[in-house]
C-alpha atoms as a PDB file:
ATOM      1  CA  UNK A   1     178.728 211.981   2.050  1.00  0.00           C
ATOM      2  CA  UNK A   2     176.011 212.545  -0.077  1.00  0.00           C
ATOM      3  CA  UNK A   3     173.229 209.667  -0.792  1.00  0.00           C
ATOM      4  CA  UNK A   4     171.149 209.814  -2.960  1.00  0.00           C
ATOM      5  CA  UNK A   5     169.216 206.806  -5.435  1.00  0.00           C
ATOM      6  CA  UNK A   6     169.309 206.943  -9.294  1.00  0.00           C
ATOM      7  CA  UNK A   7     170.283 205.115 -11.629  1.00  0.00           C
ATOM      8  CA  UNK A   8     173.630 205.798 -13.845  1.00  0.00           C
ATOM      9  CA  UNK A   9     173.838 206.023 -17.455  1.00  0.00           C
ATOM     10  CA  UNK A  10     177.555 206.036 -16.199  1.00  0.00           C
ATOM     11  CA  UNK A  11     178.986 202.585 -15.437  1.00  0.00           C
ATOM     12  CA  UNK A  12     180.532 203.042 -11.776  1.00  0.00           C
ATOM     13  CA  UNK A  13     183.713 204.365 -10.716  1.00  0.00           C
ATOM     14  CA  UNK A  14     185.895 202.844  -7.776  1.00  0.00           C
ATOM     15  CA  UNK A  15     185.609 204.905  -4.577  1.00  0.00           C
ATOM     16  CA  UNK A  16     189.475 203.870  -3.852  1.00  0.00           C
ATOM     17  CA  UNK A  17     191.000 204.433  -7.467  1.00  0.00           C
ATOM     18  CA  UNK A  18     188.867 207.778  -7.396  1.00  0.00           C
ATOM     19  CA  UNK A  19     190.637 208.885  -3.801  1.00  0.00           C
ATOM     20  CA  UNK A  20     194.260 207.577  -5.786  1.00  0.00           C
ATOM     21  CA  UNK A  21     193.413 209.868  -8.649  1.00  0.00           C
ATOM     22  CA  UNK A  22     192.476 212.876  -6.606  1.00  0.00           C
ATOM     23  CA  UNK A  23     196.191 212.881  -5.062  1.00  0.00           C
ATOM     24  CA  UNK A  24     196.772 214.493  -8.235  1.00  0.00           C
ATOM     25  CA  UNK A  25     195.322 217.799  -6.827  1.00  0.00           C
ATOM     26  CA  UNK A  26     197.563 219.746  -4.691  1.00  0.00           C
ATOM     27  CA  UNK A  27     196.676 220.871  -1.393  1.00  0.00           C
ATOM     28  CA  UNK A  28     196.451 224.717  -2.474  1.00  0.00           C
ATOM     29  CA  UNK A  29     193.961 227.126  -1.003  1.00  0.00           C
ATOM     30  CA  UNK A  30     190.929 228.529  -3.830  1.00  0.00           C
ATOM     31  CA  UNK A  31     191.439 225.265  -5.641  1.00  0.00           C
ATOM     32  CA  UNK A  32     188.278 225.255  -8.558  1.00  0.00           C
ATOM     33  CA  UNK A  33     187.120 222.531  -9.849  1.00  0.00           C
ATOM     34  CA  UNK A  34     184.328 222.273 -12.494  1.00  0.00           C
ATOM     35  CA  UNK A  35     182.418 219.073 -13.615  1.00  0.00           C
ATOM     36  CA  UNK A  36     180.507 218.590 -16.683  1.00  0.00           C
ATOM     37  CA  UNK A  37     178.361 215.382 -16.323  1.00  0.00           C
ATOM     38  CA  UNK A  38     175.020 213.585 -17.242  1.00  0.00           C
ATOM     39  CA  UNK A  39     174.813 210.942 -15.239  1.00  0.00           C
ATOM     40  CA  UNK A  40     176.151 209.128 -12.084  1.00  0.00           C
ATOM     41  CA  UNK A  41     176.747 209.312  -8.180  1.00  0.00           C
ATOM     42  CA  UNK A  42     179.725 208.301  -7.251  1.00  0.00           C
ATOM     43  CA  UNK A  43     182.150 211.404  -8.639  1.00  0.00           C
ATOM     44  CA  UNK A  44     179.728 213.656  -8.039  1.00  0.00           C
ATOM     45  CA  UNK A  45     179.800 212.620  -4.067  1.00  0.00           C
ATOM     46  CA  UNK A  46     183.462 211.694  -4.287  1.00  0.00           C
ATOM     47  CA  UNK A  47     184.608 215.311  -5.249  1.00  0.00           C
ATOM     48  CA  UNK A  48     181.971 217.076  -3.010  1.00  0.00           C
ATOM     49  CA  UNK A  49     183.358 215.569  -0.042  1.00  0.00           C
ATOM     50  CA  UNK A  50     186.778 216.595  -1.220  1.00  0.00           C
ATOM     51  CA  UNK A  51     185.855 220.151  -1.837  1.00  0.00           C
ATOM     52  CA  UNK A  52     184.084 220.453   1.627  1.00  0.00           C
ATOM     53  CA  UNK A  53     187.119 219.076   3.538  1.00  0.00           C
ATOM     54  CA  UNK A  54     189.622 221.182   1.370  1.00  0.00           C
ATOM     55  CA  UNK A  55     187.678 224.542   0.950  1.00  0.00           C
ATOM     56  CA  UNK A  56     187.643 224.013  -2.376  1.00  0.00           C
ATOM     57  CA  UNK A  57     185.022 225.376  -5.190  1.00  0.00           C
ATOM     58  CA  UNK A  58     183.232 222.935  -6.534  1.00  0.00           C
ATOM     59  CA  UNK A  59     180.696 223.553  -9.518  1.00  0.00           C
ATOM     60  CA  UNK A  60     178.776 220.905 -11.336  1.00  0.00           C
ATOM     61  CA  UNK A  61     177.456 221.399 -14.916  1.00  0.00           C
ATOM     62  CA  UNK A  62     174.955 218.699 -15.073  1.00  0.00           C
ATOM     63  CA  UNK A  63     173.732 218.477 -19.095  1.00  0.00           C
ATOM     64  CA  UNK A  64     170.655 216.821 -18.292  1.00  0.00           C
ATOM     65  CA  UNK A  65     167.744 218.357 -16.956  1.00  0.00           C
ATOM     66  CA  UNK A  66     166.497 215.065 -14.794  1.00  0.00           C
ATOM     67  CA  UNK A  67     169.843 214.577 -13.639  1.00  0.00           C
ATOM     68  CA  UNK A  68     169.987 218.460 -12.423  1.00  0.00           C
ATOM     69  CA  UNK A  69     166.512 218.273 -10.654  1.00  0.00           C
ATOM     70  CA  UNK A  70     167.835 214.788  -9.143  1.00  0.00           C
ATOM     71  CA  UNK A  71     171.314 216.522  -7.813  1.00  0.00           C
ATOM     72  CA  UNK A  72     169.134 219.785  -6.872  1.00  0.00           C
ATOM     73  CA  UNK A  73     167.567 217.771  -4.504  1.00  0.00           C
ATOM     74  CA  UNK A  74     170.379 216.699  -2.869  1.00  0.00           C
ATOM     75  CA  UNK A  75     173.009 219.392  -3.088  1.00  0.00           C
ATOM     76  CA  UNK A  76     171.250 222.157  -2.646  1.00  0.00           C
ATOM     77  CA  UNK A  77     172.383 222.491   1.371  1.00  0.00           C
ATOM     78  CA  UNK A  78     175.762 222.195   0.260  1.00  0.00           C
ATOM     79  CA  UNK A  79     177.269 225.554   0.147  1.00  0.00           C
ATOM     80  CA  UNK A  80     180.545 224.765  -1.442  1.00  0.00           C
ATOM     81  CA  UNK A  81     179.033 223.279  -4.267  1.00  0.00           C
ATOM     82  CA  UNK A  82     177.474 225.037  -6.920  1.00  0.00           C
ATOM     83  CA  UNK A  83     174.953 223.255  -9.495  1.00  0.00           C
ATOM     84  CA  UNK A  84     174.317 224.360 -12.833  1.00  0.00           C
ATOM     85  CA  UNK A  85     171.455 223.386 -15.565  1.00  0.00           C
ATOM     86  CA  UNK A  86     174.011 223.271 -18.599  1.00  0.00           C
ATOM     87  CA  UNK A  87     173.987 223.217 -22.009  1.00  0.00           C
ATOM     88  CA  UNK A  88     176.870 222.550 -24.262  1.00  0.00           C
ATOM     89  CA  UNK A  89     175.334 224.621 -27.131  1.00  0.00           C
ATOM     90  CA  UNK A  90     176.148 227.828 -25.026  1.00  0.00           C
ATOM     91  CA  UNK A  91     178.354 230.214 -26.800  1.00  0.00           C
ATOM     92  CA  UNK A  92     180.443 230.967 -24.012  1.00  0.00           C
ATOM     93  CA  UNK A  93     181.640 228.709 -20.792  1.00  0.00           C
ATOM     94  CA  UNK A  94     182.179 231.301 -18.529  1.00  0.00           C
ATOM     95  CA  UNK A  95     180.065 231.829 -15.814  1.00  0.00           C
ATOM     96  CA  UNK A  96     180.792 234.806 -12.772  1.00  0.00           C
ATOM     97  CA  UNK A  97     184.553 235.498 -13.935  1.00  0.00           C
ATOM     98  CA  UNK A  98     185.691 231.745 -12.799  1.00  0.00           C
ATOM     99  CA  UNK A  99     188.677 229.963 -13.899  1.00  0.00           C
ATOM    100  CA  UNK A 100     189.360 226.757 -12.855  1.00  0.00           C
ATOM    101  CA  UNK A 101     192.075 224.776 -12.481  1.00  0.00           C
ATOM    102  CA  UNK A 102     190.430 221.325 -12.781  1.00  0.00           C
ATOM    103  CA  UNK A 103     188.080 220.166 -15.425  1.00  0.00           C
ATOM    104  CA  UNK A 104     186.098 217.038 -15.135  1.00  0.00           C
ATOM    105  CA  UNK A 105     184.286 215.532 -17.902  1.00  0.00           C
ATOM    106  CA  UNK A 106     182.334 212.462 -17.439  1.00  0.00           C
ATOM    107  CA  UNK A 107     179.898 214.074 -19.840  1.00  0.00           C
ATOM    108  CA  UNK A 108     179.200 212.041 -23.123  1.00  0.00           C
ATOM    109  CA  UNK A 109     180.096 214.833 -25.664  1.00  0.00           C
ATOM    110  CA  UNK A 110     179.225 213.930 -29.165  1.00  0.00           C
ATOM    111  CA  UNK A 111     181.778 213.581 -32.363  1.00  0.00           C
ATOM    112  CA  UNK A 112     180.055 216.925 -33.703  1.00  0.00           C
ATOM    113  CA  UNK A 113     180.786 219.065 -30.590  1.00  0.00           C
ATOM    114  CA  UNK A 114     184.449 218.179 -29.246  1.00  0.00           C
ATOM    115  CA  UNK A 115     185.935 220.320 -30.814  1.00  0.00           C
ATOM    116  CA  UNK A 116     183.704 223.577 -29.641  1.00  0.00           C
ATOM    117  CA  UNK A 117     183.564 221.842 -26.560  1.00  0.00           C
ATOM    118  CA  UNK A 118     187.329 222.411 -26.290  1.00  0.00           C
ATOM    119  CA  UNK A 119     187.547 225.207 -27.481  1.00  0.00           C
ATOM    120  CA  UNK A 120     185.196 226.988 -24.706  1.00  0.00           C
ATOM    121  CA  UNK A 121     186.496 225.159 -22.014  1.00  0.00           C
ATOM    122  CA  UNK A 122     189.966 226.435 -22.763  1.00  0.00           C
ATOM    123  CA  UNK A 123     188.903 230.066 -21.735  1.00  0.00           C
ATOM    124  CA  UNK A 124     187.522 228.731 -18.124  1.00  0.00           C
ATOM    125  CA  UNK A 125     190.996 227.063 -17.463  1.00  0.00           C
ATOM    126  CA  UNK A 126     193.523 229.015 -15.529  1.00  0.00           C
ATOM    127  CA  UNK A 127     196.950 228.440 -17.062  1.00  0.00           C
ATOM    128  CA  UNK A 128     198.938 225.089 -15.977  1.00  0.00           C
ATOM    129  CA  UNK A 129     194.503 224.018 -15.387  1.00  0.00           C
ATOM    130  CA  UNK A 130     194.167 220.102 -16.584  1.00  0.00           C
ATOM    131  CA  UNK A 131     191.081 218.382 -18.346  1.00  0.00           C
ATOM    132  CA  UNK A 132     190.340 215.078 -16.849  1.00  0.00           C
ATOM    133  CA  UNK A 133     188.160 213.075 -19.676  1.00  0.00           C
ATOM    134  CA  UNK A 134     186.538 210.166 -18.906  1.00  0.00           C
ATOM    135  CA  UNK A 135     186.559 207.890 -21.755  1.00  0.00           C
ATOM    136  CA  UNK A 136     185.268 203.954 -21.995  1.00  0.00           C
ATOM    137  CA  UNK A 137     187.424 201.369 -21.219  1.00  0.00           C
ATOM    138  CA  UNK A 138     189.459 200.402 -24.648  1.00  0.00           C
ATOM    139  CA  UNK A 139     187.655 202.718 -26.938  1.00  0.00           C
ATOM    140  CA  UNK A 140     191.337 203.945 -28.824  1.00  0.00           C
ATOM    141  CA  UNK A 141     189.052 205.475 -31.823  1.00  0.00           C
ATOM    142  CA  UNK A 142     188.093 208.121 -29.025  1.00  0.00           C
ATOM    143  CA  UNK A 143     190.876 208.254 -27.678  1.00  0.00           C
ATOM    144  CA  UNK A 144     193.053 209.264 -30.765  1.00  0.00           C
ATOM    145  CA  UNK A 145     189.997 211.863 -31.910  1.00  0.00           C
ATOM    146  CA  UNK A 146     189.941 213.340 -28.214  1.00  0.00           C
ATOM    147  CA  UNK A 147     194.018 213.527 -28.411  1.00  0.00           C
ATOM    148  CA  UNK A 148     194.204 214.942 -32.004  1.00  0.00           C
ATOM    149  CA  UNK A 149     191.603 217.909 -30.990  1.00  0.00           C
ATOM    150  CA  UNK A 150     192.963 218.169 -27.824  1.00  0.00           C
ATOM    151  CA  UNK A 151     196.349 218.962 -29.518  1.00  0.00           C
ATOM    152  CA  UNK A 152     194.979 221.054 -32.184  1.00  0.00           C
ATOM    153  CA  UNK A 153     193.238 223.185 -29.596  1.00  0.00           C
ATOM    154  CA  UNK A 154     196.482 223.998 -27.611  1.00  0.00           C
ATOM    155  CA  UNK A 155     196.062 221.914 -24.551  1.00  0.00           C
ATOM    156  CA  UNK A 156     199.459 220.061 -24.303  1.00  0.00           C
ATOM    157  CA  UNK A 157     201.212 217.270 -22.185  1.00  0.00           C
ATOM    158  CA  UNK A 158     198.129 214.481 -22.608  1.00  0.00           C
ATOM    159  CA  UNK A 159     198.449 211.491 -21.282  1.00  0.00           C
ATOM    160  CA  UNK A 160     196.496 208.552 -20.912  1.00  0.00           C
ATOM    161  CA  UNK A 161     196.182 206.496 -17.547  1.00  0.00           C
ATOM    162  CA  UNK A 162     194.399 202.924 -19.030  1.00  0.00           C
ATOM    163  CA  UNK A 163     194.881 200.818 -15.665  1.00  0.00           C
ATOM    164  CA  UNK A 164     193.150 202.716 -13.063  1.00  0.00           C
ATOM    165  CA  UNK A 165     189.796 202.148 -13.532  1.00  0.00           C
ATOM    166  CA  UNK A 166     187.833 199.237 -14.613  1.00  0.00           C
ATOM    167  CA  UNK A 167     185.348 200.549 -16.919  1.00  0.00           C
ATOM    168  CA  UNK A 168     186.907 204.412 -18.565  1.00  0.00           C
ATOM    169  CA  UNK A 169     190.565 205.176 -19.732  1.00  0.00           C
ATOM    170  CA  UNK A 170     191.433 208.763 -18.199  1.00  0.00           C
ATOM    171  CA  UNK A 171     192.623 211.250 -20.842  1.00  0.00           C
ATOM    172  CA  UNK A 172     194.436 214.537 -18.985  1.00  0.00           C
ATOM    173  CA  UNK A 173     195.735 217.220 -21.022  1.00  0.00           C
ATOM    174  CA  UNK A 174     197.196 220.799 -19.444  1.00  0.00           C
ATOM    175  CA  UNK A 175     196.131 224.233 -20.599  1.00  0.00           C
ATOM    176  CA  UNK A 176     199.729 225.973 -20.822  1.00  0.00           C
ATOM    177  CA  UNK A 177     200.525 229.525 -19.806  1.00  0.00           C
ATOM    178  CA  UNK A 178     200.223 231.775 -23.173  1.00  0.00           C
ATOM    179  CA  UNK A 179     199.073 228.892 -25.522  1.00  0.00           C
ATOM    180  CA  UNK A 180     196.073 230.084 -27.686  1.00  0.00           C
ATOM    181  CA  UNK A 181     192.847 231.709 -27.026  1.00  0.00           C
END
C-alpha cells in the first residue's frame, strides 16, 4: 500500500465502503481506469492496490501541480500506474489511444467547465464505460446540475448512491454503445 503524508483538500473516504464500491468492477482482464483528482490519499492508494493485484491500468490525472510532485514521489516505482500533470483546459482528453472503462472524479470541477468536462471525457470512455463523481454529502443543487449535463451529454442510466459514504454522494452515469460523439 502506498504511504505517503499530506494533507487533503478532500475530506476522507472509508477504506471498507471504498473496497464495497469497487465490487462494482468486474474481474475482466485490460480493465482501465482513469482518475481525475486534486487532492487526497486514500483513493488514490485504494485503487493502486487494486490495479496491481488485478493487472489493471491505472492512470491518475492529478489537476494540481503540488499534488502531482507529492504523488510523483511516491508512485513513480509503480509500474501499473501512470501519473499525469493535468489540466482541464486541454482541448482534447485523450492521451496514447486509451479508452477506459472507469472514470473517477474526485476532482472539484467548476460550474463553468462541467459541461466541457463531459464532453471530453465522453471520447476516453469505451462504450458501456461509467463515470464515478464524487460529490459532497447532501449538496442536491450539484447533484441535479451534474445529472442534467450528464443527460444532455449522452451518458445515460445515472444513479445516485447517497448512503455509502459519510462525507460525498456518488453520482455514476454509463457511456452507451453509439450514443453521441
Amino acid at each position: 500500500m502506498l504511504i505517503f503524508s499530506y494533507t487533503p483538500i478532500m475530506k476522507p473516504i472509508e477504506v471498507t465502503k471504498l473496497s464495497q464500491l469497487l465490487q462494482i468492477i468486474p474481474d475482466h482482464p485490460m480493465i482501465r481506469i482513469v482518475h481525475f483528482s486534486d487532492s487526497g490519499k486514500t483513493l488514490p492508494e485504494i485503487l493502486s492496490d487494486f490495479a496491481a493485484k488485478k493487472g489493471y491500468e491505472y492512470q491518475i490525472n492529478a489537476l494540481d501541480a503540488a499534488y502531482f510532485n507529492l504523488l510523483q514521489k511516491h508512485l513513480q516505482t509503480a509500474p501499473y500506474i501512470k501519473l499525469i500533470n493535468f489540466t482541464l483546459s486541454r482541448p482534447r482528453y485523450m492521451i496514447q489511444g486509451k479508452l477506459y472503462d472507469y472514470v473517477f472524479v474526485t476532482a472539484t470541477i467548476n460550474d463553468a467547465t462541467r459541461e466541457d468536462f463531459l464532453k471530453r471525457v465522453h471520447p476516453v470512455m469505451k462504450n458501456g464505460g461509467n463515470i464515478l463523481i464524487f460529490l459532497p454529502k447532501g449538496d442536491h443543487t450539484q447533484r441535479w446540475e451534474w445529472l442534467r449535463l450528464l443527460e444532455e451529454n449522452y451518458y445515460v442510466a445515472s444513479n445516485t448512491i447517497d448512503d455509502l459514504f459519510d462525507h460525498y454522494d456518488l453520482l455514476i452515469s454509463k457511456k452507451m454503445h453509439g450514443w453521441g460523439g
